[in-house]
PDB file of N, CA and C in Angstrom:
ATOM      1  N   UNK A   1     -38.781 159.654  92.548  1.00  0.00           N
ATOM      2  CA  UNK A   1     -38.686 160.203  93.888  1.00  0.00           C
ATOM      3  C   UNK A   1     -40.073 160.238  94.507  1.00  0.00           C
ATOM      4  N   UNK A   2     -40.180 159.711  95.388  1.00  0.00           N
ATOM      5  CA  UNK A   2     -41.784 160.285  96.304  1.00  0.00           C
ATOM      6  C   UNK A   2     -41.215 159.753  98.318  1.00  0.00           C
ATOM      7  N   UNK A   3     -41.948 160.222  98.361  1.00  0.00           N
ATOM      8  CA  UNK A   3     -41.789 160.422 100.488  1.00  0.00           C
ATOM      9  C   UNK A   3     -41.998 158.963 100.573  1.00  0.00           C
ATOM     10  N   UNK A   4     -40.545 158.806 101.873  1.00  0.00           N
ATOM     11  CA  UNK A   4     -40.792 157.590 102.150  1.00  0.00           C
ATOM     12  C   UNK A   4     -41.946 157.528 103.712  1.00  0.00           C
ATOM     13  N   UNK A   5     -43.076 156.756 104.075  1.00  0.00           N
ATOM     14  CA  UNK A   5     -43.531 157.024 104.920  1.00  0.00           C
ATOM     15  C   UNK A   5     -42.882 155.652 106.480  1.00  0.00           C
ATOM     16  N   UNK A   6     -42.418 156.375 106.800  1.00  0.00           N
ATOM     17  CA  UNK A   6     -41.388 155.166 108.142  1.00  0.00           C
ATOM     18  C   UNK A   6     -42.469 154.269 108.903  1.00  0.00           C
ATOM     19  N   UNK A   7     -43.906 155.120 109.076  1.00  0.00           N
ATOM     20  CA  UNK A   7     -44.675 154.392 110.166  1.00  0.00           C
ATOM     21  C   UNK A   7     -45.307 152.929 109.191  1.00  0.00           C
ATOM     22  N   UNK A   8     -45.676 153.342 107.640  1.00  0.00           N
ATOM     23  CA  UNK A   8     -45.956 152.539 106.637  1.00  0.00           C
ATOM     24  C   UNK A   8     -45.044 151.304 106.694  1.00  0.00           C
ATOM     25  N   UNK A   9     -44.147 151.638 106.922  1.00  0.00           N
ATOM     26  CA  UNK A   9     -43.054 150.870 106.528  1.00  0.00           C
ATOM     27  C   UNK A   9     -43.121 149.722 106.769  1.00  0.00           C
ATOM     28  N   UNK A  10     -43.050 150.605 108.606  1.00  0.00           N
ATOM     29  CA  UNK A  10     -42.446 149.473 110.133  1.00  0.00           C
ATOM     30  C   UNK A  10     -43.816 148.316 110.246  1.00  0.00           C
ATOM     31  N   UNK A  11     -44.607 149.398 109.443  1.00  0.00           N
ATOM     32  CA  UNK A  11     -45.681 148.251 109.322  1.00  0.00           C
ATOM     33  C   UNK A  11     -45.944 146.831 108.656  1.00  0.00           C
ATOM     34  N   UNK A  12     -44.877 147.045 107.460  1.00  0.00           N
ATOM     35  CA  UNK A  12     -44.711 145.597 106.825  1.00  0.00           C
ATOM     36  C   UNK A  12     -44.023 144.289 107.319  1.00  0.00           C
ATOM     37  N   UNK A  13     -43.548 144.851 108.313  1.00  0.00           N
ATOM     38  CA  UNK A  13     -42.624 143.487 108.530  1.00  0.00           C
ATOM     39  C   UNK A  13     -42.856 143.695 110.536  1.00  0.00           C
ATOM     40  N   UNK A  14     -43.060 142.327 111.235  1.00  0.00           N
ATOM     41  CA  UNK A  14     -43.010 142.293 112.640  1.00  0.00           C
ATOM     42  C   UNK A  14     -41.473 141.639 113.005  1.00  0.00           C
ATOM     43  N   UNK A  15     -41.198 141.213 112.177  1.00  0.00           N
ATOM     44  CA  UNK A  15     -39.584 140.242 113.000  1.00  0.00           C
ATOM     45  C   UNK A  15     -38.494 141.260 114.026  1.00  0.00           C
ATOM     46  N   UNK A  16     -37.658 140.495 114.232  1.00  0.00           N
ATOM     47  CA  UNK A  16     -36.884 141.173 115.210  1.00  0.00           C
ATOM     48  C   UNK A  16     -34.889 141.410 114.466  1.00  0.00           C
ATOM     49  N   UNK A  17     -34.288 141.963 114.324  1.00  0.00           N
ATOM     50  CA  UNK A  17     -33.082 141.909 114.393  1.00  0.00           C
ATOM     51  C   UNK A  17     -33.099 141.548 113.103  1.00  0.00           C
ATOM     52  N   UNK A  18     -33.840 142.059 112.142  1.00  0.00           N
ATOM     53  CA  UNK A  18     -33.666 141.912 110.526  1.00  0.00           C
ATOM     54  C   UNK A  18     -33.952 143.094 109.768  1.00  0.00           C
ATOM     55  N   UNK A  19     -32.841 144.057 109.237  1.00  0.00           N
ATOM     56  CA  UNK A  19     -33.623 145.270 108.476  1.00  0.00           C
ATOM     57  C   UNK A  19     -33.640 145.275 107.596  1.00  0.00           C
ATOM     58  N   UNK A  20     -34.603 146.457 107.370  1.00  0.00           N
ATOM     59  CA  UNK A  20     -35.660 146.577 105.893  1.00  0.00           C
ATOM     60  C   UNK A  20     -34.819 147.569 105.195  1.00  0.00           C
ATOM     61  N   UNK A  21     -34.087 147.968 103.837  1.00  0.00           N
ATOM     62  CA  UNK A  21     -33.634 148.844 103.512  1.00  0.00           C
ATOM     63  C   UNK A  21     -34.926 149.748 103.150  1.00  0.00           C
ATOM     64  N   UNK A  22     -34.933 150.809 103.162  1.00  0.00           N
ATOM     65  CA  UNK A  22     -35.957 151.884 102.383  1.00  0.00           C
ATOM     66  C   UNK A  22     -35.186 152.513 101.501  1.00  0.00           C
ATOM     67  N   UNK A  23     -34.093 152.895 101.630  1.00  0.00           N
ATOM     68  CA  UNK A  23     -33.335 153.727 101.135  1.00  0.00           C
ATOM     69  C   UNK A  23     -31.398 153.761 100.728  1.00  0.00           C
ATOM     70  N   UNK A  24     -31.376 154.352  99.826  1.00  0.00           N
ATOM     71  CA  UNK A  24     -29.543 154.521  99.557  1.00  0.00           C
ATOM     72  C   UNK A  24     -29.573 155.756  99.505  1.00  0.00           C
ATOM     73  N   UNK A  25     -28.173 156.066  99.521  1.00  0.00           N
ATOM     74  CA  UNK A  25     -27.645 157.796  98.714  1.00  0.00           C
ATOM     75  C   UNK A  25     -26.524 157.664  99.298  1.00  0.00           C
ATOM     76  N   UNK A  26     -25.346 157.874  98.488  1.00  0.00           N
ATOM     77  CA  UNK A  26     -23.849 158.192  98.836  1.00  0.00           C
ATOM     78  C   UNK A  26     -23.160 156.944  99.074  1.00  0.00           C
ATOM     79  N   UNK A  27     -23.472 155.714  98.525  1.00  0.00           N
ATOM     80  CA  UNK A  27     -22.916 154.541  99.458  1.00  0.00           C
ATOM     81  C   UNK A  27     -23.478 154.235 100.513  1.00  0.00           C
ATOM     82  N   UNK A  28     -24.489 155.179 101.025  1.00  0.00           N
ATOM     83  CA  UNK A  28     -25.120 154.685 102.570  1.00  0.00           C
ATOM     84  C   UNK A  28     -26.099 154.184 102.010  1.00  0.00           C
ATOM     85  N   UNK A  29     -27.017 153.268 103.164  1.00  0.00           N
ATOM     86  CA  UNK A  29     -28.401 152.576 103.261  1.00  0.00           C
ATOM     87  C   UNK A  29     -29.104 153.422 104.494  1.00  0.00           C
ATOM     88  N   UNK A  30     -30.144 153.304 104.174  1.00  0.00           N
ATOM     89  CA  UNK A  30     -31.237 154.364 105.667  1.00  0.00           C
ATOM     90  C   UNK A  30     -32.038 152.777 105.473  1.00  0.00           C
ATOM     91  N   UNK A  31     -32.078 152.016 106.990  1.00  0.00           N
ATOM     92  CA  UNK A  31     -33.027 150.841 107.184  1.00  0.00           C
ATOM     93  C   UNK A  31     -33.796 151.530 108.072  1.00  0.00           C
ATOM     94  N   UNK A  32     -34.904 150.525 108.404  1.00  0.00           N
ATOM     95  CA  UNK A  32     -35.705 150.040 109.662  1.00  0.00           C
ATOM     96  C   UNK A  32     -35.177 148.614 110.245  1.00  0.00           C
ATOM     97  N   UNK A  33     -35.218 148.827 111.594  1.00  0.00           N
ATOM     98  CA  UNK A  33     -35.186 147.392 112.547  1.00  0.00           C
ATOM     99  C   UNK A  33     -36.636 147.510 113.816  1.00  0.00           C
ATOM    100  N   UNK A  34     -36.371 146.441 114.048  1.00  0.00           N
ATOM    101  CA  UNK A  34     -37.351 146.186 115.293  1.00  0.00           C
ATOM    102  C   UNK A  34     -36.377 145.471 115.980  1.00  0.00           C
ATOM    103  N   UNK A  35     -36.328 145.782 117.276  1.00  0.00           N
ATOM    104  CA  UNK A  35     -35.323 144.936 118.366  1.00  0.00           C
ATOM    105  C   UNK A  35     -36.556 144.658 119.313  1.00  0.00           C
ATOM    106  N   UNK A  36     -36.095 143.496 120.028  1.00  0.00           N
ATOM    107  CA  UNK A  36     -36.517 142.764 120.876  1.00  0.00           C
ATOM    108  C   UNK A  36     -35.368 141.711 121.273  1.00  0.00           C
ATOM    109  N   UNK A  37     -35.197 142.030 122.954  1.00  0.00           N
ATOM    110  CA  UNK A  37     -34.186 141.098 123.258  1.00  0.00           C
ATOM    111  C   UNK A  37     -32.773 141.677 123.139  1.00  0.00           C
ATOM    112  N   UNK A  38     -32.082 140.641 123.151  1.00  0.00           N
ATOM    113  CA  UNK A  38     -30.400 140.927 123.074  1.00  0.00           C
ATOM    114  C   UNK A  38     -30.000 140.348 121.525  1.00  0.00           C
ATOM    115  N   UNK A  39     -29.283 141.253 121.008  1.00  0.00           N
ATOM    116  CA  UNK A  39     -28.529 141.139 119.689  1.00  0.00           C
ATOM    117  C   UNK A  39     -27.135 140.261 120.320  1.00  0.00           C
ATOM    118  N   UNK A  40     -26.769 139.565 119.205  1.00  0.00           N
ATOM    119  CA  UNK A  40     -25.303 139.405 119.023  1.00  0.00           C
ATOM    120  C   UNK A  40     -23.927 140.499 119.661  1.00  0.00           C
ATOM    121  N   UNK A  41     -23.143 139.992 119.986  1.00  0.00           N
ATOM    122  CA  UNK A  41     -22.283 141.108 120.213  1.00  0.00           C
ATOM    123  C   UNK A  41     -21.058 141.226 118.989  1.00  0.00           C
ATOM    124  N   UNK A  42     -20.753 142.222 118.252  1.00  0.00           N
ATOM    125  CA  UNK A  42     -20.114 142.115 116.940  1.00  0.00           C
ATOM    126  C   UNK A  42     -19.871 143.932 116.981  1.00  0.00           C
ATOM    127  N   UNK A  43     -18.416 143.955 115.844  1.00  0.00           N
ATOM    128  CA  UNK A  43     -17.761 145.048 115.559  1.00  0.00           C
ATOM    129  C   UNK A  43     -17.875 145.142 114.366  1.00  0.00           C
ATOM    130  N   UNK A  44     -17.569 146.370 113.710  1.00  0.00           N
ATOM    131  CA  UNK A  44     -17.817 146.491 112.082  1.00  0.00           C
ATOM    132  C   UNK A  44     -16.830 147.132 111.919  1.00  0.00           C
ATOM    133  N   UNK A  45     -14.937 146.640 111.423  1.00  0.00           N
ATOM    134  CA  UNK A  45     -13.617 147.079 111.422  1.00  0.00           C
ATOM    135  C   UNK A  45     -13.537 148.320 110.571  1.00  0.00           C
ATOM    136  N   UNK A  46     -14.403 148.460 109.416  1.00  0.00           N
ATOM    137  CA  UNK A  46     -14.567 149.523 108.498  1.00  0.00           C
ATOM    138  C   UNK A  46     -15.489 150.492 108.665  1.00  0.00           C
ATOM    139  N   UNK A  47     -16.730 149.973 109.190  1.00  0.00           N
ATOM    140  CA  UNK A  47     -17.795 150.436 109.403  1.00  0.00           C
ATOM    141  C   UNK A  47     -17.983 151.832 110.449  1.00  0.00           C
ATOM    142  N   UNK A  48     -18.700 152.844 110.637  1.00  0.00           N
ATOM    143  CA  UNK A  48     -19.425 153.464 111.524  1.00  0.00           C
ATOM    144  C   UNK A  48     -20.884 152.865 111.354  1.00  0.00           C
ATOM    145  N   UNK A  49     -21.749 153.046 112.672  1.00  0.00           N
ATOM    146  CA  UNK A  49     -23.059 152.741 112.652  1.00  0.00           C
ATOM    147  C   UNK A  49     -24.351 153.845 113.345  1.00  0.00           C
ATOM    148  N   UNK A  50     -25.100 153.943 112.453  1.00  0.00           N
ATOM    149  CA  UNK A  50     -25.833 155.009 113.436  1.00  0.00           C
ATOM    150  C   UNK A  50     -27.266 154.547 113.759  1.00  0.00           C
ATOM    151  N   UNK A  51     -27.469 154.751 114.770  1.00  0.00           N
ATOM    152  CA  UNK A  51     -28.985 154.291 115.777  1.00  0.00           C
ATOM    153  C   UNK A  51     -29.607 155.424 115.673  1.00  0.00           C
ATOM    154  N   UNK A  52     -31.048 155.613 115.266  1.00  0.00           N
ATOM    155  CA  UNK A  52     -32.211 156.109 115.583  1.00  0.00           C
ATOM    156  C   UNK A  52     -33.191 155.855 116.547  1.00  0.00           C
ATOM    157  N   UNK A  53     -33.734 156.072 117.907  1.00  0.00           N
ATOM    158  CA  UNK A  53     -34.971 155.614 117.935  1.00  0.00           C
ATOM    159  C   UNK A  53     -36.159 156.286 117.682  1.00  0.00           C
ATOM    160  N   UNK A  54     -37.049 155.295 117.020  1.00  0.00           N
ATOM    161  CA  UNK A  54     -38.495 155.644 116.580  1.00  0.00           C
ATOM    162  C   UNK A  54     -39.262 155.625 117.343  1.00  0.00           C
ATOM    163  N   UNK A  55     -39.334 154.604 117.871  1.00  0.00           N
ATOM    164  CA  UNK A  55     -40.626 154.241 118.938  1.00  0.00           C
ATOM    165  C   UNK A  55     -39.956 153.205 120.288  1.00  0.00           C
ATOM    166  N   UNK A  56     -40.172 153.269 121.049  1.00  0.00           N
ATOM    167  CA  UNK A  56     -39.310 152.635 122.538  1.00  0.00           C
ATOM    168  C   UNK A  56     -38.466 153.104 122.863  1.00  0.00           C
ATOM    169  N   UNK A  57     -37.397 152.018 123.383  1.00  0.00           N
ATOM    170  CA  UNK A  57     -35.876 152.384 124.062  1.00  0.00           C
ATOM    171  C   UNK A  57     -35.413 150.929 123.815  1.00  0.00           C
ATOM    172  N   UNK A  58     -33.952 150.930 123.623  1.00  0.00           N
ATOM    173  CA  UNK A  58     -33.000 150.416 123.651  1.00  0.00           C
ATOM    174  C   UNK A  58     -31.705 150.894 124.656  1.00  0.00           C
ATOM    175  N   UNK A  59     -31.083 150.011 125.207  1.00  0.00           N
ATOM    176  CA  UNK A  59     -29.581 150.138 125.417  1.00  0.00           C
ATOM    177  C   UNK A  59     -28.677 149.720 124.730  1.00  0.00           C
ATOM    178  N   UNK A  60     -27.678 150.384 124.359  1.00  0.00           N
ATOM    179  CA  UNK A  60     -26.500 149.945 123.586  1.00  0.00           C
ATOM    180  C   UNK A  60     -25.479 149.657 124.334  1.00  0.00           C
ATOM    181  N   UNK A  61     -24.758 148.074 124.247  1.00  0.00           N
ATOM    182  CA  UNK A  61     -24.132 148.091 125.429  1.00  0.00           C
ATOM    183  C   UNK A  61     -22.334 147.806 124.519  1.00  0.00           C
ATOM    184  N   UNK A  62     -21.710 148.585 125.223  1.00  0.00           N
ATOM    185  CA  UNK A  62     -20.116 148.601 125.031  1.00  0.00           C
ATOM    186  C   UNK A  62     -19.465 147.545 126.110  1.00  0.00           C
ATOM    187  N   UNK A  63     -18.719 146.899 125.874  1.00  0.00           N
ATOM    188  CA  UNK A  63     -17.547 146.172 127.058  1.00  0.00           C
ATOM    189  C   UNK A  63     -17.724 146.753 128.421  1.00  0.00           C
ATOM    190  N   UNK A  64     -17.446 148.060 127.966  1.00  0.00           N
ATOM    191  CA  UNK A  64     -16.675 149.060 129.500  1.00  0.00           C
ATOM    192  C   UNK A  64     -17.774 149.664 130.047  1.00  0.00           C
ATOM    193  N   UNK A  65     -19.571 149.990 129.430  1.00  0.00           N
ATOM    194  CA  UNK A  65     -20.171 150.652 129.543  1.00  0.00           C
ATOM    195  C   UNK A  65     -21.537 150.596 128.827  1.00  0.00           C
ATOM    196  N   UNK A  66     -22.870 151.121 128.968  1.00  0.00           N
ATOM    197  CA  UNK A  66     -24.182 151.202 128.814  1.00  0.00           C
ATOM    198  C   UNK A  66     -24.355 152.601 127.856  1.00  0.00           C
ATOM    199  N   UNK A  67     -25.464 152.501 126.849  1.00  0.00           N
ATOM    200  CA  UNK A  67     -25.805 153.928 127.058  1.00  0.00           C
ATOM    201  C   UNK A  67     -27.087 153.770 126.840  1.00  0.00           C
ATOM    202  N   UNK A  68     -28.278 154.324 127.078  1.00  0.00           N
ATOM    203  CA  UNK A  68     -29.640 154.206 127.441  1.00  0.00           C
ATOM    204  C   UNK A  68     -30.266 154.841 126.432  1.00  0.00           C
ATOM    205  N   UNK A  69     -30.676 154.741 125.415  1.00  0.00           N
ATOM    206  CA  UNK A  69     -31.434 155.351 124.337  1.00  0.00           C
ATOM    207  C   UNK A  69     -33.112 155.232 124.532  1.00  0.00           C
ATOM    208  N   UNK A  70     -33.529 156.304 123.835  1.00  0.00           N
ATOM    209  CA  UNK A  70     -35.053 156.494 124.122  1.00  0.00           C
ATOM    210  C   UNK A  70     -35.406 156.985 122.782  1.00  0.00           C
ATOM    211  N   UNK A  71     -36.623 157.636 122.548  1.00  0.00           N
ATOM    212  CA  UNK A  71     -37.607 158.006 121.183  1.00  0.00           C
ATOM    213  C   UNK A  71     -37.147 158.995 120.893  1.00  0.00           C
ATOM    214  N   UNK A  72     -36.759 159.221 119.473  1.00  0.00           N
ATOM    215  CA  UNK A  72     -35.948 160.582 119.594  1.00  0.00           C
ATOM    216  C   UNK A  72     -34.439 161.085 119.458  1.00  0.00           C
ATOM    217  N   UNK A  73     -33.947 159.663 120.351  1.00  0.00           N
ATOM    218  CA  UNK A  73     -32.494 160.105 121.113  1.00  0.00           C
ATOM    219  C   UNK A  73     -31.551 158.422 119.588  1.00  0.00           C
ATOM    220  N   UNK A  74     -30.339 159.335 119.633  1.00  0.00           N
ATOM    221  CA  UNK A  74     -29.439 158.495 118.474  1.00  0.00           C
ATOM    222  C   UNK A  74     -28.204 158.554 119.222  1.00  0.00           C
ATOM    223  N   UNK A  75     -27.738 157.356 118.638  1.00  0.00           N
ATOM    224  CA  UNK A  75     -25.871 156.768 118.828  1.00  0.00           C
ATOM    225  C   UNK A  75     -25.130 156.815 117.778  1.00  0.00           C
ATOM    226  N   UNK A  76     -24.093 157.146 117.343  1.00  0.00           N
ATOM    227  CA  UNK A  76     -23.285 156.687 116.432  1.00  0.00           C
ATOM    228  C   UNK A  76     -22.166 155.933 116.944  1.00  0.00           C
ATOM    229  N   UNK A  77     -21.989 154.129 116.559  1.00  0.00           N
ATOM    230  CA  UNK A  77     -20.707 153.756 117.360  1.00  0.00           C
ATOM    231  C   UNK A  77     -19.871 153.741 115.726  1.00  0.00           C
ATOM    232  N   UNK A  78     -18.148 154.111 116.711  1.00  0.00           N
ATOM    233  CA  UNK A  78     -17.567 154.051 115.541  1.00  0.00           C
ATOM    234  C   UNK A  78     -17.050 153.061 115.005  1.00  0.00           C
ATOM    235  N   UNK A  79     -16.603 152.807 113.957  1.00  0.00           N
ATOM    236  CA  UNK A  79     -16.184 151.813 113.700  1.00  0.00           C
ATOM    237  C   UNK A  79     -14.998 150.796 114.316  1.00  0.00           C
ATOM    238  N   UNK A  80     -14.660 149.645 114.619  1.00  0.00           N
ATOM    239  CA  UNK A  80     -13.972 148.934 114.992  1.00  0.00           C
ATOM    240  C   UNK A  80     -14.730 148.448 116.474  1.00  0.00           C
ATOM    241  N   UNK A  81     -15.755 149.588 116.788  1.00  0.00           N
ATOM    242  CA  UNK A  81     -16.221 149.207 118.613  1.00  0.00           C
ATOM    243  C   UNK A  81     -17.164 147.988 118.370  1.00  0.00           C
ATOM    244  N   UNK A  82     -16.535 147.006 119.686  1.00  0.00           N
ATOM    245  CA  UNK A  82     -17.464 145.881 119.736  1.00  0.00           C
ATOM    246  C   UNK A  82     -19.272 146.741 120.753  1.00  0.00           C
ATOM    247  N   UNK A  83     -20.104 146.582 120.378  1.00  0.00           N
ATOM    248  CA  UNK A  83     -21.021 146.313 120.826  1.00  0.00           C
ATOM    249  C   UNK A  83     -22.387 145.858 120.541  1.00  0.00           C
ATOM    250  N   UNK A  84     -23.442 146.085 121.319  1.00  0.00           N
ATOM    251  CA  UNK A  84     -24.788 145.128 121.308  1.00  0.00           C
ATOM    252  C   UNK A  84     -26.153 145.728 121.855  1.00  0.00           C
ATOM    253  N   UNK A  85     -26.703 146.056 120.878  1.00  0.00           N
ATOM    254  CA  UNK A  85     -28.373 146.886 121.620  1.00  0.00           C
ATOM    255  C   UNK A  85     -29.104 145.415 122.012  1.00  0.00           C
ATOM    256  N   UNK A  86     -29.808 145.811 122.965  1.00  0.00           N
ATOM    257  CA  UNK A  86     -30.554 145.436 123.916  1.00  0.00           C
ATOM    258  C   UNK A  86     -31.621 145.570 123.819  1.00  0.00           C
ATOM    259  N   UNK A  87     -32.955 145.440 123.726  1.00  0.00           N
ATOM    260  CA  UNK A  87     -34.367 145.435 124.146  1.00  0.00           C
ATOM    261  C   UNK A  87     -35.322 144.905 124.784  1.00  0.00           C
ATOM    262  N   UNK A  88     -35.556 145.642 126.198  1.00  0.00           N
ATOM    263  CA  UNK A  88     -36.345 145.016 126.954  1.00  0.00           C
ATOM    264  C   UNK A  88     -37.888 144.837 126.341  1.00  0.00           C
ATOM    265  N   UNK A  89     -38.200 145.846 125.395  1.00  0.00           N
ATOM    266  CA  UNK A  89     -39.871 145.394 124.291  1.00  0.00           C
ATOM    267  C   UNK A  89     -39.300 146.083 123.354  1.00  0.00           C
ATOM    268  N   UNK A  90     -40.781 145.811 122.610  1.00  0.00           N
ATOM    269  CA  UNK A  90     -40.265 146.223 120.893  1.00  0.00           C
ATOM    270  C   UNK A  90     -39.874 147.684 120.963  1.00  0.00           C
ATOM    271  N   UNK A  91     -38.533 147.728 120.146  1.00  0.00           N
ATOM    272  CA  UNK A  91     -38.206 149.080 119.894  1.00  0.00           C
ATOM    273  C   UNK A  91     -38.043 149.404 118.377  1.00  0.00           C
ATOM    274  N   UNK A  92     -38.329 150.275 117.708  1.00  0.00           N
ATOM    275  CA  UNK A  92     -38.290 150.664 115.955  1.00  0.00           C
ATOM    276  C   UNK A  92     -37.020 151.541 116.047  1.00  0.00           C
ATOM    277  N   UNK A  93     -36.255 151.104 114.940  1.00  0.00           N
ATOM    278  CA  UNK A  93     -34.825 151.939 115.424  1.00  0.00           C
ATOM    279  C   UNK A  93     -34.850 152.434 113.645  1.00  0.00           C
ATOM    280  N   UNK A  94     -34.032 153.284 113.628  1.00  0.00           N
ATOM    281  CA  UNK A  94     -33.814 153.912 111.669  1.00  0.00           C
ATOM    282  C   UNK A  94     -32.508 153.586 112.276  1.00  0.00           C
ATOM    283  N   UNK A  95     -31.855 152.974 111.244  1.00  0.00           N
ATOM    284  CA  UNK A  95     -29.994 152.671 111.017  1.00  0.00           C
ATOM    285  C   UNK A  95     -29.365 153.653 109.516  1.00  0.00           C
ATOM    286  N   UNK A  96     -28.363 154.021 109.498  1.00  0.00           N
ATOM    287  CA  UNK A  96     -27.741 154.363 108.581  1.00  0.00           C
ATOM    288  C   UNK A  96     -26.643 153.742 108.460  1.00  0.00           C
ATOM    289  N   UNK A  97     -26.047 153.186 107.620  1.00  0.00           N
ATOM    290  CA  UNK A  97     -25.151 152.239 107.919  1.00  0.00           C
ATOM    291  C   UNK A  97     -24.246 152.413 106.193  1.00  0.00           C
ATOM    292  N   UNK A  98     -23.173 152.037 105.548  1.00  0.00           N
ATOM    293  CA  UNK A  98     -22.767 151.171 104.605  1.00  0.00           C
ATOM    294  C   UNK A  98     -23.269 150.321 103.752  1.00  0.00           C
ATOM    295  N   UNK A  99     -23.619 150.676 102.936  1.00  0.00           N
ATOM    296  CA  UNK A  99     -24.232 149.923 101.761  1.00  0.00           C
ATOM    297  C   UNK A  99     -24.020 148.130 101.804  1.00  0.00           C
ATOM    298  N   UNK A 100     -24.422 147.145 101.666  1.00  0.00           N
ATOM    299  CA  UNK A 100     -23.874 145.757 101.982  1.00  0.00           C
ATOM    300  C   UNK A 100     -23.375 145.285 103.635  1.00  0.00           C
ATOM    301  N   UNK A 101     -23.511 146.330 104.375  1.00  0.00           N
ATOM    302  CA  UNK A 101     -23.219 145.968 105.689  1.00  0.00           C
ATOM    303  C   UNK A 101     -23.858 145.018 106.425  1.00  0.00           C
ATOM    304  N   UNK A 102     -22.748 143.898 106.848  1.00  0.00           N
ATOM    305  CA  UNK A 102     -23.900 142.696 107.534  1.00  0.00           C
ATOM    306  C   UNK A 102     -23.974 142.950 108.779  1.00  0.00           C
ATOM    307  N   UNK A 103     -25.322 142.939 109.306  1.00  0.00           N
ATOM    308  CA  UNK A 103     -25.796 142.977 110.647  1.00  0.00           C
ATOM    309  C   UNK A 103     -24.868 142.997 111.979  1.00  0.00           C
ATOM    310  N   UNK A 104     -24.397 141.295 111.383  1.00  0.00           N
ATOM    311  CA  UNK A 104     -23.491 140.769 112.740  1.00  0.00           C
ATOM    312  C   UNK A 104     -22.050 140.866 112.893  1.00  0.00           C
ATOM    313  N   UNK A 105     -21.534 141.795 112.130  1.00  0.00           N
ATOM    314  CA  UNK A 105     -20.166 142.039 112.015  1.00  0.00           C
ATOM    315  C   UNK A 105     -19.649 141.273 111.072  1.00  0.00           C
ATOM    316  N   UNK A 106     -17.544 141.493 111.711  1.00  0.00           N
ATOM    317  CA  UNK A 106     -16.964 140.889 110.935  1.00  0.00           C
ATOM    318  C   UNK A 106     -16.771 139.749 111.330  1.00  0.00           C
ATOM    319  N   UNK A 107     -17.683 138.922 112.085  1.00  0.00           N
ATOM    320  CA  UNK A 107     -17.305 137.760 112.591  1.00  0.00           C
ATOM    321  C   UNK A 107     -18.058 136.179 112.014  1.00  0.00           C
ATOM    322  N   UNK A 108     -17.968 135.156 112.649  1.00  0.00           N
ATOM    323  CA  UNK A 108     -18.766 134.413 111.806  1.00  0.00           C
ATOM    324  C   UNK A 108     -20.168 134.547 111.282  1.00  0.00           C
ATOM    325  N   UNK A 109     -20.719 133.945 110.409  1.00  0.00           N
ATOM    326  CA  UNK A 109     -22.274 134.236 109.955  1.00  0.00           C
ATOM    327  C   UNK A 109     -23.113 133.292 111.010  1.00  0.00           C
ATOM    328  N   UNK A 110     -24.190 133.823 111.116  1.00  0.00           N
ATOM    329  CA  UNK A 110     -25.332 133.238 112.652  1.00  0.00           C
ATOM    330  C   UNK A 110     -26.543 133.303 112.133  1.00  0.00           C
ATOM    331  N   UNK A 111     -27.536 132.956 112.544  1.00  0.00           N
ATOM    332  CA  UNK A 111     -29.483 132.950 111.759  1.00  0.00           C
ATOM    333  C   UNK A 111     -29.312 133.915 111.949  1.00  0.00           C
ATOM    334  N   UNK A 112     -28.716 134.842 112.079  1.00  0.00           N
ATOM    335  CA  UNK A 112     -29.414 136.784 112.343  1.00  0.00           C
ATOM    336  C   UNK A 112     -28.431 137.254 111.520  1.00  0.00           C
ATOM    337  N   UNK A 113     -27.420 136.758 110.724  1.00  0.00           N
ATOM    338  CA  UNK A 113     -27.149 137.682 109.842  1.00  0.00           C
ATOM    339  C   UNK A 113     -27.633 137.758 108.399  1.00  0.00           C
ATOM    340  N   UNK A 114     -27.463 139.197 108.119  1.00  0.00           N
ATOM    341  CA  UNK A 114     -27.946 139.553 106.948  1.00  0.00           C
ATOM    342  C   UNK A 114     -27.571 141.284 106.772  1.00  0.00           C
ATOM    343  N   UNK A 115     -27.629 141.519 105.407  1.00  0.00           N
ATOM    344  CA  UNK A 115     -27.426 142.660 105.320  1.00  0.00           C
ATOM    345  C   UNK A 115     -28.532 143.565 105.028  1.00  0.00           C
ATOM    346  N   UNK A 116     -29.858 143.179 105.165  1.00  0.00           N
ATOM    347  CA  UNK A 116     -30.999 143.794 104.604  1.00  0.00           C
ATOM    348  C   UNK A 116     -31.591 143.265 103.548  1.00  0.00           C
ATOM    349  N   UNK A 117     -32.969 143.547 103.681  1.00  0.00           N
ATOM    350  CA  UNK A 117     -33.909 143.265 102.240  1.00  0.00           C
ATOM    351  C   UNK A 117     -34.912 144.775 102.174  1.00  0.00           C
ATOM    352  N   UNK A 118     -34.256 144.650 101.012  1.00  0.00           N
ATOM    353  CA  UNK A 118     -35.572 145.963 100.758  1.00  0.00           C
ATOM    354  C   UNK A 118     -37.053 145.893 100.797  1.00  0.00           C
ATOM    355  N   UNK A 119     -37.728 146.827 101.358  1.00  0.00           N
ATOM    356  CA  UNK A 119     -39.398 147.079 101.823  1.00  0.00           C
ATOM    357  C   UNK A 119     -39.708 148.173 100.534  1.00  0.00           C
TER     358      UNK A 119
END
C-alpha cells in the first residue's frame, strides 16, 4: 500500500483518449485520461461510468442534451446511455469504471480502443 500521487501520474503519459489504470478495488479500476478533442460516440450496455475533472473542462454530450463539466465538478452516465466528452484543450479527467472496460463501448473496435494500461 503507499499514496497514489494523481499529479505524478498525469505526468507520465501526454496522449489523448487512452487511460492509465492506477488503481483496482471491488471489481472497479480508478484511471487517468487526458481529453483533447471529440471522443467516439459509444454506450457501455452493462456498464456505469464516472467522470472526474482534474484540471480543465469537458462537455459530455448525450443525443438529447450537453452537460458542461469543469475542475472539481463529476458525471456519472448510466449504463446503456450513448454518449461522448468533448474537449475544447487538454482536460485530466479520474474515471472509475469496471474492471476490463473498453473505452469505446460495445461497439466495433477503432485506434482508440482500449481498456487501459497500467502507470
Amino acid at each position: 500500500m503507499q499514496n497514489i500521487d494523481l499529479k505524478e501520474k498525469l505526468s507520465c503519459f501526454s496522449d489523448h483518449w487512452s487511460p492509465r489504470i492506477i488503481a483496482s478495488l471491488n471489481g472497479q479500476e480508478v484511471k487517468l485520461a487526458k481529453f483533447e478533442g471529440a471522443f467516439d460516440w459509444h454506450a457501455h450496455a452493462e456498464a456505469d461510468e464516472m467522470f472526474l475533472v482534474l484540471e480543465g473542462s469537458f462537455t459530455m454530450e448525450f443525443r438529447d442534451h450537453s452537460v458542461e463539466l469543469s475542475k472539481g465538478q463529476m458525471i456519472v452516465v448510466p449504463k446503456g446511455v450513448e454518449h461522448r466528452p468533448v474537449a475544447e484543450t487538454v482536460c485530466s479527467v479520474l474515471l472509475v469504471e469496471p474492471a476490463g472496460l473498453v473505452n469505446t463501448g460495445d461497439g466495433e473496435e477503432t485506434e482508440r480502443t482500449t481498456s487501459g494500461t497500467w502507470i
